[in-house]
Protein backbone atom coordinates (compact mmCIF):
# COMPACT_ATOMS: atom_id res chain seq x y z
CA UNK A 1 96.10 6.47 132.67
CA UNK A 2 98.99 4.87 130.61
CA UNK A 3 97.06 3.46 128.11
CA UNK A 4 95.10 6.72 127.88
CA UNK A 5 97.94 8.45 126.78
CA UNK A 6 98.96 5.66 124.58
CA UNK A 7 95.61 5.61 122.70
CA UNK A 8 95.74 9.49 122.65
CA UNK A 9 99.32 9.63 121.19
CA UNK A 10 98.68 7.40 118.53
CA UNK A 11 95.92 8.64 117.70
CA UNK A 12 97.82 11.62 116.79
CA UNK A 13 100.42 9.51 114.95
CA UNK A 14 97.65 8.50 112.69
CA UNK A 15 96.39 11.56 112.51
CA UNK A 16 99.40 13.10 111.10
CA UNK A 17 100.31 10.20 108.82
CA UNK A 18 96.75 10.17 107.41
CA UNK A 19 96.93 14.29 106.63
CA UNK A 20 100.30 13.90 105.34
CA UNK A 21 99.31 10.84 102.87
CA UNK A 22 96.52 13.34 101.65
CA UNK A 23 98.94 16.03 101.18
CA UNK A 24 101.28 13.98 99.35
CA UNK A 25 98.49 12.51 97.04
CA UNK A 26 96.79 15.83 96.38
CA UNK A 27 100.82 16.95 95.46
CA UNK A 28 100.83 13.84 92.87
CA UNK A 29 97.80 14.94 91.38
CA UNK A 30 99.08 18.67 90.88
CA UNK A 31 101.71 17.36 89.63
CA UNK A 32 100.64 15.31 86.93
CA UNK A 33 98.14 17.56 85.72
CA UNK A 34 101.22 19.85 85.04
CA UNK A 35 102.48 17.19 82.62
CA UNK A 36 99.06 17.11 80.71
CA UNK A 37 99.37 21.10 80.73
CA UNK A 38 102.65 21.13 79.24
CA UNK A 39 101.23 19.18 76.51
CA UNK A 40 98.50 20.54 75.84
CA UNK A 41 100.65 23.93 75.31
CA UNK A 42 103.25 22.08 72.97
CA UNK A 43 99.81 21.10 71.00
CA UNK A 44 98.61 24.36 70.53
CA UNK A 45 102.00 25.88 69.83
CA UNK A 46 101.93 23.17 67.44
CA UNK A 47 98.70 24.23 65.50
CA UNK A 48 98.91 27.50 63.53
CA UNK A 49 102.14 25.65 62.22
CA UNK A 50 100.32 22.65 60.80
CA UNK A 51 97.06 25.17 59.77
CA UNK A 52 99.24 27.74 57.88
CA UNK A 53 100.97 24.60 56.19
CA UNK A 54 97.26 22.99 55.13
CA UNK A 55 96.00 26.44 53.78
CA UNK A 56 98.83 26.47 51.10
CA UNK A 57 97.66 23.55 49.50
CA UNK A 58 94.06 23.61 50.49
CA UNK A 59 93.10 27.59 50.29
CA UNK A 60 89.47 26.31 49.76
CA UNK A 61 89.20 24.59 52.80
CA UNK A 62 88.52 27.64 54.56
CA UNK A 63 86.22 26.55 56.91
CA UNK A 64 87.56 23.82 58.54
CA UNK A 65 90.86 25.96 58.75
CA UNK A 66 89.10 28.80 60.88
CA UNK A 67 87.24 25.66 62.87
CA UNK A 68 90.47 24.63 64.39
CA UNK A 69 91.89 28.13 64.28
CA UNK A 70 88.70 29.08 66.79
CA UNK A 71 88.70 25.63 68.55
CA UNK A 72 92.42 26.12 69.39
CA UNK A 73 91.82 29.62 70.77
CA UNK A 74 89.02 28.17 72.92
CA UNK A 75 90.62 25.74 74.43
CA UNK A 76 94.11 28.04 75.49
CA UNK A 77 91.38 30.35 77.06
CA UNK A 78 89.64 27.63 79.33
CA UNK A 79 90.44 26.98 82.68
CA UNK A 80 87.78 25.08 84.35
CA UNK A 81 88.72 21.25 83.89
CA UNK A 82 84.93 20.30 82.89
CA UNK A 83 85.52 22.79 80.22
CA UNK A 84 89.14 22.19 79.12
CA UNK A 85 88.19 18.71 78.59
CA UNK A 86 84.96 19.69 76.34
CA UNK A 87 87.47 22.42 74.21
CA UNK A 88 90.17 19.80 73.65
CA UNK A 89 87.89 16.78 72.46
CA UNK A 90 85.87 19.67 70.37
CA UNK A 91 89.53 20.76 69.03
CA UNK A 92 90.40 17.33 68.41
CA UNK A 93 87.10 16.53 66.24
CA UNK A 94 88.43 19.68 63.98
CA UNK A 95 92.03 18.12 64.13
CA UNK A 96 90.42 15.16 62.50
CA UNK A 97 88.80 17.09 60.22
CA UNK A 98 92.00 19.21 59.34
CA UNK A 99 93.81 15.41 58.53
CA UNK A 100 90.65 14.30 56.81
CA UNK A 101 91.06 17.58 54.41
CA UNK A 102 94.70 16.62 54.22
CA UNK A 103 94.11 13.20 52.72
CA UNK A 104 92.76 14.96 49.84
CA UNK A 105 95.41 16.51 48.70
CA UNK A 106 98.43 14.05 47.55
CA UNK A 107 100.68 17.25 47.48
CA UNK A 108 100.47 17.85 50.80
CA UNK A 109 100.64 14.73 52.30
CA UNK A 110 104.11 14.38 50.86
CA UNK A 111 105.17 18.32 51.85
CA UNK A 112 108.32 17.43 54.45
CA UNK A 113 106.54 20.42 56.49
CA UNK A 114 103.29 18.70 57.06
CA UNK A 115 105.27 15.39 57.50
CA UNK A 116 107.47 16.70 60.01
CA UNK A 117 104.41 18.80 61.98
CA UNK A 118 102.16 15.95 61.67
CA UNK A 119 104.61 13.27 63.43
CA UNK A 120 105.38 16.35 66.30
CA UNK A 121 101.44 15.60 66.75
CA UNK A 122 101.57 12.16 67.10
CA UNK A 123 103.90 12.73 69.31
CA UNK A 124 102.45 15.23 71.51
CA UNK A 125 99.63 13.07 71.12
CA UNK A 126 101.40 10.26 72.59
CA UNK A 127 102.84 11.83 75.66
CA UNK A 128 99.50 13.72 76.34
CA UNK A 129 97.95 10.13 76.55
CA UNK A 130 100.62 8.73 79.07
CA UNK A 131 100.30 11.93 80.76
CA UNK A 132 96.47 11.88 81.03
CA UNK A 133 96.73 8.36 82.53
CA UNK A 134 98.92 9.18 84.76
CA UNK A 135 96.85 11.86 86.27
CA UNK A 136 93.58 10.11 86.19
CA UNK A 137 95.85 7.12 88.08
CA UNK A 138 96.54 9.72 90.59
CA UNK A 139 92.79 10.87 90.94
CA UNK A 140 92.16 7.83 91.64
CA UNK A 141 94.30 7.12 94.33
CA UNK A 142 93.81 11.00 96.21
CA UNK A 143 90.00 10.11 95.99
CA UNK A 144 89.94 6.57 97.40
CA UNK A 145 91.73 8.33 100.04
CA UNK A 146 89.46 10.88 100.80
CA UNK A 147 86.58 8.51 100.43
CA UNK A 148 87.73 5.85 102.27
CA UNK A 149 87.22 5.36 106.15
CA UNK A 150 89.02 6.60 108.41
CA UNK A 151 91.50 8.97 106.00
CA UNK A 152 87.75 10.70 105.18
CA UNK A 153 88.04 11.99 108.92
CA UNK A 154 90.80 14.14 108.10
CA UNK A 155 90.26 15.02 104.60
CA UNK A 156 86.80 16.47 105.76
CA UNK A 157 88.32 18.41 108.42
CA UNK A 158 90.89 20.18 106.02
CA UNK A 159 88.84 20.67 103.48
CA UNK A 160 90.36 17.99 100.73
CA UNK A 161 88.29 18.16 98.22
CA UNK A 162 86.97 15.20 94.92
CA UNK A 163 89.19 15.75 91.59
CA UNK A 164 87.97 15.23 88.28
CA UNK A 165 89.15 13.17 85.89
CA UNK A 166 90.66 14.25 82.55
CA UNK A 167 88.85 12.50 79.66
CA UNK A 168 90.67 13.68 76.36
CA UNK A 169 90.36 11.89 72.70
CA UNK A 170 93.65 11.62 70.52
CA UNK A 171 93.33 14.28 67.38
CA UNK A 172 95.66 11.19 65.93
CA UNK A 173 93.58 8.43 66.70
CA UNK A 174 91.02 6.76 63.64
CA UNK A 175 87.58 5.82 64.50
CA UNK A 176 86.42 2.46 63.42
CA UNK A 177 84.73 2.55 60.69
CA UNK A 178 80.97 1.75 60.71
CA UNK A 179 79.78 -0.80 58.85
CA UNK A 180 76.31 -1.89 58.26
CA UNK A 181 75.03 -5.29 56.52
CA UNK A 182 72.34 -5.05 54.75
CA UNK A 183 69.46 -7.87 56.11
C-alpha cells in the first residue's frame, strides 16, 4: 500500500514538474517573439524615413519607392506568423531594391540622412537577427518538449500546441554574386 502511494505521489511530482517545464518554455517562446516584434516595429518606423530621403534624390524611381511603401504596409497589417514571415522577406527583397537604386546615385549615398538611416537599419537588422535566433532556439526547445516522451503526456492533455519558426532574410545582407564560366 506504501509503495502505492509512493508511485502515485510521484507520479504527481512529475506531473507537475513536466506541466510547469512546458509552461515555462511556451513563456520563453512568447517572450522572444516579443523581441523580434519590437524590431520589426523599429524597422518599419524606420522606413518612410529612409523612402522620403531616397525620393529626393531619386524622384524617378517611383516604382520601387511605392514597392516598399506597399510592402511595408503589408507586413505592419499581418498577423499570422506564416504570413509575417512571407511580408518581411517580400519587404526585404524591395529593401534591396531601394539600396540597389541608392547605389546609383553618388549624391545620396553621401547625404548624412541616408547615412545615418541606413546604419539605424543595419542595426535593426542586426538585433532582429539575434532576436530571430533566439526565438527559433526557443521553438526548438518548447517543441522537443512537447514531442518528446513522456512530457508529450501532458502537453497533449493541456492542449500545448507546435510553434513555428521565424525564417526572416536581412534587407542588409548581399547575395553572392552568380557567376557562370563559360565551357
Amino acid at each position: 500500500m506504501i509503495i502505492a502511494i509512493g508511485a502515485f505521489c510521484l507520479a504527481i511530482v512529475w506531473f507537475v514538474f513536466a506541466y510547469n517545464r512546458l509552461v515555462r518554455d511556451l513563456n520563453r517562446t512568447r517572450e522572444a517573439w516579443s523581441g523580434i516584434d519590437v524590431q520589426l516595429k523599429l524597422r518599419h518606423d524606420l522606413l518612410p524615413n529612409l523612402v522620403e530621403v531616397v525620393q529626393g534624390y531619386a524622384k524617378h524611381e517611383r516604382d520601387v519607392l511605392e514597392g516598399v511603401t506597399r510592402a511595408r504596409s503589408a507586413a505592419v497589417a499581418e498577423t499570422s506568423l506564416d504570413r509575417l514571415a512571407r511580408e518581411e522577406n517580400r519587404l526585404t527583397d524591395r529593401l534591396r531594391s531601394l539600396f540597389a537604386v541608392a547605389e546609383d546615385y553618388p549624391q545620396l549615398l553621401a547625404d548624412e540622412s541616408f547615412a545615418d538611416l541606413h546604419d539605424q537599419l543595419v542595426a535593426i537588422e542586426d538585433r532582429l537577427q539575434m532576436a530571430r535566433r533566439y526565438y527559433n532556439g526557443s521553438v526548438r526547445d518548447y517543441n522537443t518538449r512537447i514531442e518528446s516522451f513522456p512530457s508529450n503526456l501532458v502537453a497533449k492533455l493541456h492542449d500545448f500546441t507546435r510553434r513555428e519558426f521565424f525564417l526572416l532574410e536581412s534587407a542588409t545582407e548581399r547575395e553572392a554574386p552568380q557567376v557562370e564560366l563559360a565551357p
